[in-house]
N, C-alpha and C. Protein backbone atom coordinates (compact mmCIF):
# COMPACT_ATOMS: atom_id res chain seq x y z
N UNK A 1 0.84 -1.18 0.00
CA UNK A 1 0.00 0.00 0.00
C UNK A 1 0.89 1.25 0.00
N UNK A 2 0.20 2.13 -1.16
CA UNK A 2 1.42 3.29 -0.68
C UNK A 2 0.85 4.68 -0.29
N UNK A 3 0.79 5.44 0.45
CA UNK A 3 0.48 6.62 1.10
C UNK A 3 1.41 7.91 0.65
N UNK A 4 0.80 8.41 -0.85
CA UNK A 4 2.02 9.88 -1.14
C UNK A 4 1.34 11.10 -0.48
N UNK A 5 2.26 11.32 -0.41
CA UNK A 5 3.76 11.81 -0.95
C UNK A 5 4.26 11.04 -0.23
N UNK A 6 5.35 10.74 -1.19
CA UNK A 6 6.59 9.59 -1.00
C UNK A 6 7.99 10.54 -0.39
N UNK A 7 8.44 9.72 0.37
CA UNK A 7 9.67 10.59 0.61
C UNK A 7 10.69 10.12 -0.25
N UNK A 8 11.84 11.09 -1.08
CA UNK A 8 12.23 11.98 0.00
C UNK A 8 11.33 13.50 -0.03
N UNK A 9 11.13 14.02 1.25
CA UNK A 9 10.00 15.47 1.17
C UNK A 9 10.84 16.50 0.55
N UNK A 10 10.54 16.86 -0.29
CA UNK A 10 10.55 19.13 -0.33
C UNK A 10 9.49 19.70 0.63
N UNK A 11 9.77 21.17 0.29
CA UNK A 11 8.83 22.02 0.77
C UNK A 11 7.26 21.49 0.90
N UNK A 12 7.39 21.53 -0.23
CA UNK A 12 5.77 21.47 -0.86
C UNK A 12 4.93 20.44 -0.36
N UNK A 13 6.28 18.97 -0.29
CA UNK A 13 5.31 17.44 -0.12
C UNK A 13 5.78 17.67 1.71
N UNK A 14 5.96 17.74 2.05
CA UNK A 14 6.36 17.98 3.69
C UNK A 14 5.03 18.58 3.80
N UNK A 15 4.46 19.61 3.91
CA UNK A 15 3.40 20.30 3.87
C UNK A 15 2.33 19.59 3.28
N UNK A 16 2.45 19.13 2.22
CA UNK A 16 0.85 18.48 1.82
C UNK A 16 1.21 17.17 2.88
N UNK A 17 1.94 16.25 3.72
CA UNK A 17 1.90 15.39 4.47
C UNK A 17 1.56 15.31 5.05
N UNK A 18 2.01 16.36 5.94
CA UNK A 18 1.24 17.38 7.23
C UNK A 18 0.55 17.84 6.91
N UNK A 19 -0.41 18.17 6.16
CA UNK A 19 -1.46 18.55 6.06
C UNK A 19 -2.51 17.39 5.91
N UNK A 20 -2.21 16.16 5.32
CA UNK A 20 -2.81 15.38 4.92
C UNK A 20 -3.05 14.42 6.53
N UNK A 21 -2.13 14.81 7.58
CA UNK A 21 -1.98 13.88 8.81
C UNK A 21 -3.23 15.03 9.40
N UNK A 22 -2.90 15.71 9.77
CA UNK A 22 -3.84 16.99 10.26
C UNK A 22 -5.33 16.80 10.17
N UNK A 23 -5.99 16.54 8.52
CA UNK A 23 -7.52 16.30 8.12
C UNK A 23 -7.54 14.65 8.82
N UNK A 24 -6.82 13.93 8.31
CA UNK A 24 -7.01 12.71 9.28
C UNK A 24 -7.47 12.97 10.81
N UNK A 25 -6.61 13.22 11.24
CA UNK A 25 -6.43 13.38 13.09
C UNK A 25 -8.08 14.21 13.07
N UNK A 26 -8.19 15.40 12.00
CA UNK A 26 -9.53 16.29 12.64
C UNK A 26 -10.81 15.26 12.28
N UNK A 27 -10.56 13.76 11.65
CA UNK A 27 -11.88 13.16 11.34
C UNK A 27 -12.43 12.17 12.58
N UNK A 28 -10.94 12.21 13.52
CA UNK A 28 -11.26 11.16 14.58
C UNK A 28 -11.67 9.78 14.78
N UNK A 29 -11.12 9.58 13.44
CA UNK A 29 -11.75 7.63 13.05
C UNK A 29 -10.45 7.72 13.07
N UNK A 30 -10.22 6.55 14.13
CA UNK A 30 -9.49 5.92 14.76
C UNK A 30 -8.88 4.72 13.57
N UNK A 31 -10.20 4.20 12.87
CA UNK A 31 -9.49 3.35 11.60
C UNK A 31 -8.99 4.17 10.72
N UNK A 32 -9.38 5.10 9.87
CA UNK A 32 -8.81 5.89 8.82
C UNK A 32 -7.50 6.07 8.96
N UNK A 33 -7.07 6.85 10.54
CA UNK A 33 -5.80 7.68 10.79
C UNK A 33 -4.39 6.16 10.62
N UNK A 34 -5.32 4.90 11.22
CA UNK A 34 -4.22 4.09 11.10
C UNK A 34 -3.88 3.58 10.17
N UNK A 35 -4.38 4.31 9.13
CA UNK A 35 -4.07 3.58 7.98
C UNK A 35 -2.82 4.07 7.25
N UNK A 36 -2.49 5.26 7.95
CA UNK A 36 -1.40 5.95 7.47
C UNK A 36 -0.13 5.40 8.14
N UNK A 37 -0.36 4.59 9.01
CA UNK A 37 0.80 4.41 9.48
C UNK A 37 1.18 3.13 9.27
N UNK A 38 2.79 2.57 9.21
CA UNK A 38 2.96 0.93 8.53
C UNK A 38 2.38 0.10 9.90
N UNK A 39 1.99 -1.40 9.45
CA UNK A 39 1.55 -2.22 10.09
C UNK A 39 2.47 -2.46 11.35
N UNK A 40 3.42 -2.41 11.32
CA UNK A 40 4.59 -2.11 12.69
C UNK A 40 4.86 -0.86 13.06
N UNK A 41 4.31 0.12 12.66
CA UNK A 41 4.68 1.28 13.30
C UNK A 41 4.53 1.61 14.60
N UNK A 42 5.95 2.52 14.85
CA UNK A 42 6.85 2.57 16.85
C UNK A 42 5.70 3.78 16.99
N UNK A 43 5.28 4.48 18.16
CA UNK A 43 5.01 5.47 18.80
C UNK A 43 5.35 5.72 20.26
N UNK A 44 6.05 6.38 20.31
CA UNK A 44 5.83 7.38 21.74
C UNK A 44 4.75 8.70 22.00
N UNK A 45 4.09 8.51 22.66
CA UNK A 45 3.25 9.39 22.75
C UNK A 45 2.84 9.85 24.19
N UNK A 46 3.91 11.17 24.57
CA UNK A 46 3.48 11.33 25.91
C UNK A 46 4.72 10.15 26.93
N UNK A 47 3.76 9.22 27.67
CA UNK A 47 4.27 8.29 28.26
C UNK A 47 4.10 6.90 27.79
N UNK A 48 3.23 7.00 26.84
CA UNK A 48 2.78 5.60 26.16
C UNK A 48 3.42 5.47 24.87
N UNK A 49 3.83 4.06 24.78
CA UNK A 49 4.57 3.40 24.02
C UNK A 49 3.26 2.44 22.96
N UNK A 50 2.98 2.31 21.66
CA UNK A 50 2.22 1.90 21.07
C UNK A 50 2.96 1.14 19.93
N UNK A 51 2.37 0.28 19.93
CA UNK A 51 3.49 -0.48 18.43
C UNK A 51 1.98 -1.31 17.39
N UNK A 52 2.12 -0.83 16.32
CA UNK A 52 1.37 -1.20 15.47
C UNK A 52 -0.01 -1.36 14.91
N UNK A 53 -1.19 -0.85 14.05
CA UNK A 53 -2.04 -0.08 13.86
C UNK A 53 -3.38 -0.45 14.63
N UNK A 54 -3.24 -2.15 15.01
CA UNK A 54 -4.17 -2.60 16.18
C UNK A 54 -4.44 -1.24 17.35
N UNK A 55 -2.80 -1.45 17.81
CA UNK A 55 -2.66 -0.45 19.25
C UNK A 55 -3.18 0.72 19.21
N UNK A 56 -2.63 1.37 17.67
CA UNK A 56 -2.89 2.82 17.47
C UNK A 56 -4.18 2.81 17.56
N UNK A 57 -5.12 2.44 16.87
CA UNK A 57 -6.70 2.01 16.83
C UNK A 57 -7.32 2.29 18.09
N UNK A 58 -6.95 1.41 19.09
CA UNK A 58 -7.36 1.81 20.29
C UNK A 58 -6.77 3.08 20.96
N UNK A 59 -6.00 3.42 20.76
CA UNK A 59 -4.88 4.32 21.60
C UNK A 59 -5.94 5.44 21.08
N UNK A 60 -6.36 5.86 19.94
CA UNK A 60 -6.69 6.82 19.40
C UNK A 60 -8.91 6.72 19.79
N UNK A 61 -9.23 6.21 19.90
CA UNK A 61 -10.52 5.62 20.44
C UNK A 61 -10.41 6.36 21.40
N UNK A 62 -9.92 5.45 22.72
CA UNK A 62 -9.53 6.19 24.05
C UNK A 62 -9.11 7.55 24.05
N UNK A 63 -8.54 8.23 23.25
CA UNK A 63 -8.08 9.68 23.48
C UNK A 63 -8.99 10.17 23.03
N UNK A 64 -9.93 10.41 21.90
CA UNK A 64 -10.87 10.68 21.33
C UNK A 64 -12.37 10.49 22.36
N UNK A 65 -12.31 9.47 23.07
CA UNK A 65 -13.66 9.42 23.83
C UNK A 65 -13.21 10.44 25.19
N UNK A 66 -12.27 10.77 25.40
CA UNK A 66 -11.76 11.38 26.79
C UNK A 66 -11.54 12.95 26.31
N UNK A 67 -11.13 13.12 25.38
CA UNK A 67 -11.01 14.30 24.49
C UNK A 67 -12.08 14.77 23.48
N UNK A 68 -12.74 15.55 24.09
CA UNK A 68 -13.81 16.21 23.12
C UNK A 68 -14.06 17.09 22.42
N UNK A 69 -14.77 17.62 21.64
CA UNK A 69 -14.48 18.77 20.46
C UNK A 69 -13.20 18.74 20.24
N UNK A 70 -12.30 18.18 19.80
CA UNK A 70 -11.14 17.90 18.96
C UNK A 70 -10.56 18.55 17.92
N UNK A 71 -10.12 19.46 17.79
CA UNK A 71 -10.18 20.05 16.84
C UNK A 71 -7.67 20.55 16.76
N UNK A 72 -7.52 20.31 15.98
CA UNK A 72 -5.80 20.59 15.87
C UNK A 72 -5.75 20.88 14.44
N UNK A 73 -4.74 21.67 14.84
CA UNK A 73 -3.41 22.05 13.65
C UNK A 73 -2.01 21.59 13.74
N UNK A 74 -1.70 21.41 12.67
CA UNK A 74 0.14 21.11 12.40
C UNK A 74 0.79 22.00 11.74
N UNK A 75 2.09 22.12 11.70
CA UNK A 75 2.65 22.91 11.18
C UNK A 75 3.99 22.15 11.28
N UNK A 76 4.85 22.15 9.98
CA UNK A 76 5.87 21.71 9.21
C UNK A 76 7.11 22.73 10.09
N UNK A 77 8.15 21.88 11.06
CA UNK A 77 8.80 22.34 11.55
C UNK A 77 10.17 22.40 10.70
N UNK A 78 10.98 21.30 10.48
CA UNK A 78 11.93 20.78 9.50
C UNK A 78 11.44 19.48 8.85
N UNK A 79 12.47 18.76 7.80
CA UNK A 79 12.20 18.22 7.06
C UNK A 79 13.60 17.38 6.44
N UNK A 80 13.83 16.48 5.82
CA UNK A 80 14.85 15.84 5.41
C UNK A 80 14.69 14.74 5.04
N UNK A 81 14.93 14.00 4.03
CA UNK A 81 14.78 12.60 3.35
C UNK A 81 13.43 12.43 3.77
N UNK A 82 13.12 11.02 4.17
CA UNK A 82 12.23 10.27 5.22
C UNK A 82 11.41 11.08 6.21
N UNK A 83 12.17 11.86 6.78
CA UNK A 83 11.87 12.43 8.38
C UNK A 83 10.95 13.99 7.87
N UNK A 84 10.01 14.14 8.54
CA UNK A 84 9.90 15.23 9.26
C UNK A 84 9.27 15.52 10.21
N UNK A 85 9.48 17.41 11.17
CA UNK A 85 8.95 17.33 12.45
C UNK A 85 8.08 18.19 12.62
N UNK A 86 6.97 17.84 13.39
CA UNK A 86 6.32 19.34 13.32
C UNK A 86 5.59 19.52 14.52
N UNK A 87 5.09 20.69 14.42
CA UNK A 87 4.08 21.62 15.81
C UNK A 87 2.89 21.38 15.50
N UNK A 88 2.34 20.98 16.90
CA UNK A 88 1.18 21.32 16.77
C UNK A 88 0.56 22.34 17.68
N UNK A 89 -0.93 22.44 17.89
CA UNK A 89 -1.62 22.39 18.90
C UNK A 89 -2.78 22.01 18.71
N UNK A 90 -3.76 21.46 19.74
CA UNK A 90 -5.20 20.80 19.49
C UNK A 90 -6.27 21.55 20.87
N UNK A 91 -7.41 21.66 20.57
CA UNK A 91 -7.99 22.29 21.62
C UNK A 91 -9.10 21.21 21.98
N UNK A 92 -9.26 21.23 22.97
CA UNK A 92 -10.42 19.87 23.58
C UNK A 92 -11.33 20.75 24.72
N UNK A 93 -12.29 19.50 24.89
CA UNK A 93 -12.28 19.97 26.98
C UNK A 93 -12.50 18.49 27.30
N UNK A 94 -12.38 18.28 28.50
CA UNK A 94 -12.57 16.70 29.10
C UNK A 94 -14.52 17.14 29.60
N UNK A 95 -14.58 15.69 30.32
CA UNK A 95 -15.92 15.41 30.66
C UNK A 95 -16.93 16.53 31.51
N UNK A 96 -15.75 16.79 32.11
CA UNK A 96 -16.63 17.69 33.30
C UNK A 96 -16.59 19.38 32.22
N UNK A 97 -16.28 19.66 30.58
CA UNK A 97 -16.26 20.81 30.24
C UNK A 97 -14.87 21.76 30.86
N UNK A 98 -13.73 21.73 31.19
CA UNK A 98 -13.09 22.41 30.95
C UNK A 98 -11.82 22.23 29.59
N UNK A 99 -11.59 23.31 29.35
CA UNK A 99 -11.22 23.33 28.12
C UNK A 99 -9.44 23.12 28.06
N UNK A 100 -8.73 23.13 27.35
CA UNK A 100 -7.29 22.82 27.38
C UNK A 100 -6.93 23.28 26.21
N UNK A 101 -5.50 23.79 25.96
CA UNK A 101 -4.75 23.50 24.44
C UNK A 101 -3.77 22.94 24.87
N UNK A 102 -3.55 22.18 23.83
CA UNK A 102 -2.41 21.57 23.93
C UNK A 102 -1.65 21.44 22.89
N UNK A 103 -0.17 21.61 23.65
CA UNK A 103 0.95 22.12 22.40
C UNK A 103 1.93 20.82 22.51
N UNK A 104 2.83 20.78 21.50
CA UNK A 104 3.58 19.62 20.93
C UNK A 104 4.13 19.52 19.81
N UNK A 105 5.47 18.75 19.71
CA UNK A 105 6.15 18.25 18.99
C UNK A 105 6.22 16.93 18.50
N UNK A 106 6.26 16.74 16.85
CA UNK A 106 6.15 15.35 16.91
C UNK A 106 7.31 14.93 16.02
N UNK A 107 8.04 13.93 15.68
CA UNK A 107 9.54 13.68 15.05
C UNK A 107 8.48 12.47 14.32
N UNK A 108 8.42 12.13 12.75
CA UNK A 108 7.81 11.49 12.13
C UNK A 108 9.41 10.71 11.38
N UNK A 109 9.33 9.68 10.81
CA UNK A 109 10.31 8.53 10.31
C UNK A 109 9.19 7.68 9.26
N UNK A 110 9.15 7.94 7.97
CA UNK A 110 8.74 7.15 6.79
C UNK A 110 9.45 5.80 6.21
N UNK A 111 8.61 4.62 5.74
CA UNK A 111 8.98 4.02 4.57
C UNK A 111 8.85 4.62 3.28
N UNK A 112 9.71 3.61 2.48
CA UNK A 112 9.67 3.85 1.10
C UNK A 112 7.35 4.01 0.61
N UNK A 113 7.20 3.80 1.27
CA UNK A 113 5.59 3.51 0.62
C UNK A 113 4.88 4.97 1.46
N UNK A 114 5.17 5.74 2.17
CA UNK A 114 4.54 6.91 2.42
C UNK A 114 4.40 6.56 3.96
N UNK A 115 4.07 5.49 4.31
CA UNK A 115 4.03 4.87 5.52
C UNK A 115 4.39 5.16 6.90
N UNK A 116 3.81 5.99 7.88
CA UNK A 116 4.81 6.62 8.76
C UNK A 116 5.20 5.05 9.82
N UNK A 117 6.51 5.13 9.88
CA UNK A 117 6.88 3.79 10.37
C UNK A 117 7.10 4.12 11.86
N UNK A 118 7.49 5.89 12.33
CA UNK A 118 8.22 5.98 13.79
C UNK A 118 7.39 7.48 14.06
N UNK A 119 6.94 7.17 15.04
CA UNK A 119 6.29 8.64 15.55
C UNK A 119 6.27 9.16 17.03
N UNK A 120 6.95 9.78 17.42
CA UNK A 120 7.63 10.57 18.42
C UNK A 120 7.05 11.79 18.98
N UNK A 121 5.53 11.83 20.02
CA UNK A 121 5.32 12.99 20.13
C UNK A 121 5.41 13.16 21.80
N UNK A 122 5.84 14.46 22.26
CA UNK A 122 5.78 15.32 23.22
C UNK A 122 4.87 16.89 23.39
N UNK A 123 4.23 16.54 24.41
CA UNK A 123 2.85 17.36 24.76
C UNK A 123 2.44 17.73 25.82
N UNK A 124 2.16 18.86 26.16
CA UNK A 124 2.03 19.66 26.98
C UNK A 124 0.74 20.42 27.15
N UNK A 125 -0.13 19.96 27.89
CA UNK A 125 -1.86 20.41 27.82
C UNK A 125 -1.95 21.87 28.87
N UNK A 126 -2.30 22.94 28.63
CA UNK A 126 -2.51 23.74 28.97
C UNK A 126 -4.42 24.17 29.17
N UNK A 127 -4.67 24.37 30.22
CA UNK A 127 -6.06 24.61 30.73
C UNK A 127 -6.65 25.88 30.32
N UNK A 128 -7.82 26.50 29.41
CA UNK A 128 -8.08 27.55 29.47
C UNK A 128 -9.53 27.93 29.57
N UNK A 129 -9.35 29.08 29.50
CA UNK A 129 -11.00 29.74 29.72
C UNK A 129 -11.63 29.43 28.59
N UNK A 130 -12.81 28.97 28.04
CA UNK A 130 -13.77 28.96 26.89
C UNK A 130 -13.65 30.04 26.06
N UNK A 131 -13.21 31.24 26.58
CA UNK A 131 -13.11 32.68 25.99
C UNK A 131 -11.71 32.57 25.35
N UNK A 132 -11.05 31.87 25.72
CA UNK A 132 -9.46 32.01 25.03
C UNK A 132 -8.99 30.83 23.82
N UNK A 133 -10.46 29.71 23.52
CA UNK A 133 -10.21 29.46 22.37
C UNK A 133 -10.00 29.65 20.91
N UNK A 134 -9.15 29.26 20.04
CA UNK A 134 -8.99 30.31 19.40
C UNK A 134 -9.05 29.12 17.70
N UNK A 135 -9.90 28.10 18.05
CA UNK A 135 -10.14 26.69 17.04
C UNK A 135 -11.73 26.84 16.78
N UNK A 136 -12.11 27.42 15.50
CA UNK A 136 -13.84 27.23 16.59
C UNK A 136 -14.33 26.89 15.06
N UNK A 137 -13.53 26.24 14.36
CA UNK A 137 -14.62 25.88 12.83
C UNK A 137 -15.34 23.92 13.06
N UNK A 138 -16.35 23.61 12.40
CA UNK A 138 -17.18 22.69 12.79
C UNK A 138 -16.04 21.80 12.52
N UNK A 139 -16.40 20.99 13.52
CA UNK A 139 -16.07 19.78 13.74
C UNK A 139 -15.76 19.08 12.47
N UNK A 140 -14.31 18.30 12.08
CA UNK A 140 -13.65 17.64 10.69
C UNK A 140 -12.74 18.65 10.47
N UNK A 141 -12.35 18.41 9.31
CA UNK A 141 -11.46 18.98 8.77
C UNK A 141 -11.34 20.41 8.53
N UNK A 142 -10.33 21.29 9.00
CA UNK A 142 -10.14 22.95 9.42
C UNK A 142 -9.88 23.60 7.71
N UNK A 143 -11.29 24.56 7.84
CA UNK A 143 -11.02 25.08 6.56
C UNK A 143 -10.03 25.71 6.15
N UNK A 144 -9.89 25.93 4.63
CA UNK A 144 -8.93 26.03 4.11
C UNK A 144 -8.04 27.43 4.41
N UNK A 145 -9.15 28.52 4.81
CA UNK A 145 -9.68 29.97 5.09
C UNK A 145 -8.80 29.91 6.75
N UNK A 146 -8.82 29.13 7.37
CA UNK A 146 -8.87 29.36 8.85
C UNK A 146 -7.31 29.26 9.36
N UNK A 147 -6.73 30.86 9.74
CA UNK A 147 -5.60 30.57 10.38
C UNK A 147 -4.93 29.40 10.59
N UNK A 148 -3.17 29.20 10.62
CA UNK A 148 -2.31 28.45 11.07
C UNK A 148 -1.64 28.75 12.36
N UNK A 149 -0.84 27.81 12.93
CA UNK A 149 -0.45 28.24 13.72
C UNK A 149 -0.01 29.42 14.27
N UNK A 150 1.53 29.62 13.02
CA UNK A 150 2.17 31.06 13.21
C UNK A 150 1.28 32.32 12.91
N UNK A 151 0.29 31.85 11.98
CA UNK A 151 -1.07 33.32 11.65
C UNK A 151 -1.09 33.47 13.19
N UNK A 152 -1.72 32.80 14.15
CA UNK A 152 -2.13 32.53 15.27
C UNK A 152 -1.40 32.71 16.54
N UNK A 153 0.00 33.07 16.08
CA UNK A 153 1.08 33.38 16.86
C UNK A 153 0.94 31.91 18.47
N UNK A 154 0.72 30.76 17.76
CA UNK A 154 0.85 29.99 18.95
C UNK A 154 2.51 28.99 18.88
């Protein structure tokens, strides 16, 4: 199966990657998103260690049922052969309604087939007022129109 853009990335395919991981993550199907990644693919995420698209499946279920209104951006940090890294942030609230952003780094590692084989993220959830969100287009994929990160100075 192959998932392009193929590495090695430029500008351009680095960005449509990340962009293409981004509409995934904002659809919250837990099957779709794993499809991007190879059937052995490593994750660190946080404190959890996940290995292969079974795990991810669930891993992403569970964050998704605990994490609500879901809504993130990425942004293309560097780039090179195989690899690239990027920023995010995602805005949620948990059960009881308070709200969070949360910011992060993620270090991505491709196969030859588009396949993300190694994914490396660190994250940092920050609590905020309802008034200080700053994600507010419907639920899926963030229009085309709607600020980026750096627009957004986050």
């Amino acid at each position: 199966m192959s998932r392009p853009p193929l590495p090695p990335f430029n500008t351009e395919t680095a960005a449509l990657k990340t962009r293409l991981a981004e509409d995934a993550w904002n659809s919250r199907n837990p099957q779709k998103v794993a499809l991007a990644y190879s059937p052995d693919s490593q994750w660190r995420n946080r404190e959890i260690f996940v290995q292969g698209r079974e795990e991810i499946v669930s891993f992403l279920t569970h964050k998704w049922a605990c994490e609500h209104a879901y809504r993130l951006i990425k942004e293309v940090w560097a780039f090179w052969g195989n690899r690239i890294a990027v920023r995010f942030a995602y805005e949620w609230h948990n059960a009881e309604g308070q709200w969070f952003r949360s910011y992060g780094n993620e270090n991505w590692e491709f196969d030859e087939n588009g396949l993300m084989k190694r994914r490396f993220a660190a994250i940092n959830d920050l609590p905020i007022e309802v008034g200080a969100r700053l994600f507010h287009w419907p639920q899926g994929r963030r229009p085309d129109d709607h600020p980026g990160l750096s627009d957004l100075r986050l």
